[in-house]
Protein backbone atom coordinates (compact mmCIF):
# COMPACT_ATOMS: atom_id res chain seq x y z
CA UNK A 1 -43.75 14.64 14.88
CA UNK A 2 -41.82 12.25 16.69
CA UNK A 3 -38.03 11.51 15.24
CA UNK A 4 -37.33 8.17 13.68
CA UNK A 5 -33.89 7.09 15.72
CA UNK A 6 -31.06 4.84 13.92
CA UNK A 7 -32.38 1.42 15.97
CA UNK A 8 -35.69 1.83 14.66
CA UNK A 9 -34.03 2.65 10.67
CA UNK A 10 -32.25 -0.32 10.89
CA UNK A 11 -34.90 -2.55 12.30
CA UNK A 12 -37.17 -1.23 9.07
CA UNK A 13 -34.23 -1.77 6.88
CA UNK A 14 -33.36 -5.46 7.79
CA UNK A 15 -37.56 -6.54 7.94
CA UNK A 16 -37.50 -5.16 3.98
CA UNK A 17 -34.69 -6.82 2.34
CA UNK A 18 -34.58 -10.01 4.25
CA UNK A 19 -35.92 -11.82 1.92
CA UNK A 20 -34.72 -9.89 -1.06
CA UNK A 21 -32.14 -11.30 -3.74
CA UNK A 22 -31.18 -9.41 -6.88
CA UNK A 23 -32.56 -5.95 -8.39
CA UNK A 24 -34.92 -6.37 -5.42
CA UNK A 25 -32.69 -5.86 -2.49
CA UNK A 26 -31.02 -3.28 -4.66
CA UNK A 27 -34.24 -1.51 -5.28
CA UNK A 28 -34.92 -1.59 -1.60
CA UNK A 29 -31.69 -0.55 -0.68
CA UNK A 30 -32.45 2.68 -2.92
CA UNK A 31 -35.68 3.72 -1.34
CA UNK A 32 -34.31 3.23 1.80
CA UNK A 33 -31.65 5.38 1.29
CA UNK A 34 -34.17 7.73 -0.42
CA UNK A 35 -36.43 7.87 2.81
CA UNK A 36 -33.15 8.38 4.92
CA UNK A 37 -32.37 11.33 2.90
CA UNK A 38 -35.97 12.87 2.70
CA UNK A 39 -36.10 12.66 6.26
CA UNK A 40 -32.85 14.99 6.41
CA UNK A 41 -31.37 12.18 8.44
CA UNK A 42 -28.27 11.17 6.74
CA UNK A 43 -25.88 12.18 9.33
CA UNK A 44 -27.04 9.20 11.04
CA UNK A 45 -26.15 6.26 8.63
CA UNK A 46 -22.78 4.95 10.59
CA UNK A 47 -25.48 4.45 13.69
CA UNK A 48 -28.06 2.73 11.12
CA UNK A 49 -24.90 0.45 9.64
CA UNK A 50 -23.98 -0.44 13.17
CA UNK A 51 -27.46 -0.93 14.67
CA UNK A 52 -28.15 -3.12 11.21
CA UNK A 53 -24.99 -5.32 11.79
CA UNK A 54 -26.25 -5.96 15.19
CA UNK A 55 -29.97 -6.50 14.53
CA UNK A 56 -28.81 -8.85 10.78
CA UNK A 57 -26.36 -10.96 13.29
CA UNK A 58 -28.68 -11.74 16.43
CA UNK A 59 -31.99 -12.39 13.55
CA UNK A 60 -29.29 -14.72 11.53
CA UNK A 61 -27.92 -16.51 14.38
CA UNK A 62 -24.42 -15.11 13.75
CA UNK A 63 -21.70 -13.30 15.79
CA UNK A 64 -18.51 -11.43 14.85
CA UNK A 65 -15.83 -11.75 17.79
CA UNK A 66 -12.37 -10.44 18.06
CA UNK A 67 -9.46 -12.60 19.23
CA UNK A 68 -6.39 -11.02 20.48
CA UNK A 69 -3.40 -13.00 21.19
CA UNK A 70 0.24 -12.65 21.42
CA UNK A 71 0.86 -14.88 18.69
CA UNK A 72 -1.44 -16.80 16.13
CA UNK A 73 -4.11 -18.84 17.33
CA UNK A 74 -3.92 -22.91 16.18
CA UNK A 75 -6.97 -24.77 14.49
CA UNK A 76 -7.93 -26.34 18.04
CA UNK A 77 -7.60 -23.08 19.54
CA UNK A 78 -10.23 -21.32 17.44
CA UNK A 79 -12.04 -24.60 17.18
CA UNK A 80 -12.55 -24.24 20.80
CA UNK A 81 -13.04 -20.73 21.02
CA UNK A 82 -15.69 -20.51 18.37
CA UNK A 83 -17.59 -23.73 20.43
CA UNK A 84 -17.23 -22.08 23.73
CA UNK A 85 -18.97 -18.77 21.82
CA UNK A 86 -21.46 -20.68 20.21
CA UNK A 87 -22.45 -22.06 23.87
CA UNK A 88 -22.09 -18.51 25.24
CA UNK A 89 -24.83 -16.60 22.74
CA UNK A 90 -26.40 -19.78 20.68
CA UNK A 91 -24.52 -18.43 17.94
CA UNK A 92 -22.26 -19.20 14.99
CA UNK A 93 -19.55 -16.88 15.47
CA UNK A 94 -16.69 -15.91 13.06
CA UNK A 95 -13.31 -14.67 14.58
CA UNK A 96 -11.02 -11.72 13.57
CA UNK A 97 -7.86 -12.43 14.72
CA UNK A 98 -5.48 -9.82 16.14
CA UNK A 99 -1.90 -10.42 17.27
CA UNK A 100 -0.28 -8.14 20.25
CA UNK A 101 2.69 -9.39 21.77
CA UNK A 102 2.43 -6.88 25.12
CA UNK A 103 -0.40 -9.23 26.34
CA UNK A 104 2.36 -12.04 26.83
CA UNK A 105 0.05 -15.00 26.49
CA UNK A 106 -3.38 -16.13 26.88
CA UNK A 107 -6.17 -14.11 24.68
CA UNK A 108 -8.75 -11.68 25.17
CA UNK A 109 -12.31 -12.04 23.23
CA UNK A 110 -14.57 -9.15 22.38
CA UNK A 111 -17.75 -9.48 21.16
CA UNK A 112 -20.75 -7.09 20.96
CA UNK A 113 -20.76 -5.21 24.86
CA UNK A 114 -18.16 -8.24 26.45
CA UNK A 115 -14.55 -8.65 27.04
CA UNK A 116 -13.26 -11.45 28.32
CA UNK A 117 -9.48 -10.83 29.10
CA UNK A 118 -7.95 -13.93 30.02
CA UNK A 119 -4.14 -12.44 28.88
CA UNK A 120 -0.99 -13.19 31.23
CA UNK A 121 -0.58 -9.44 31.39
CA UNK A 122 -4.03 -9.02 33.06
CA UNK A 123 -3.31 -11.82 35.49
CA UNK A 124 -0.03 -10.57 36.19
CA UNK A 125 -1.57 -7.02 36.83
CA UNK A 126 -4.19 -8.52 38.89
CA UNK A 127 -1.73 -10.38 40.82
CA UNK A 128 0.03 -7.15 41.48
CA UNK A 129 -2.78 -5.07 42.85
CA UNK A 130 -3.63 -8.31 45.36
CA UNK A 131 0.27 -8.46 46.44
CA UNK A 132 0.44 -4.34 46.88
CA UNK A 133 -3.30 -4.25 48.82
């Protein structure tokens, strides 16, 4: 009997409650959880959360993104950076800001397998390694 992997749990998971509300989604929550234990395959719930996340976001049109700058980010800023997502992936994204001071200036964005690092210290660091080659 083949195995049932954590994509294909989640995928299951987010076609039965999509269009649950209430006691319902509850309910289906419950047996889900029930099948996931009956299967002896609890040990792989964080991979089902994540893989869920990922599969509820890209069906909903949304996107989580982290923002790292080196000091916090204006309305225009995020404005902007939420736009230039949204014409990146189609998506309505929603930012989680981070502050780290090291970076110097700029920001770096991270969302699902990307990073884009556009931080003073990864310019200066770049400039570096062209000045030294």
């Amino acid at each position: 009997m083949k195995k049932i992997t954590a994509r294909q749990y989640a995928a299951s998971l987010y076609e039965s409650i999509k269009d649950s509300k209430g006691e319902e989604l509850n309910q289906r929550i419950r047996n889900f959880l029930g099948l996931v234990k009956k299967k002896k395959n609890l040990k792989l719930l964080n991979k089902i959360f994540k893989n869920f996340v990922e599969i509820y976001q890209k069906e909903e049109g949304t996107l989580n993104a982290e923002v790292i700058s080196s000091r916090e980010l204006s309305g225009r800023v995020k404005t902007e950076v939420i736009a230039w997502l949204k014409n990146q992936t189609s998506r309505i994204a929603s930012l989680e800001e981070k502050i780290d001071e090291s970076i110097i200036g700029g920001i770096i964005i991270k969302f699902e397998d990307t990073i884009i690092d556009a931080s003073v210290k990864n310019n200066l660091k770049r400039l570096q390694r062209t000045l030294t080659e």
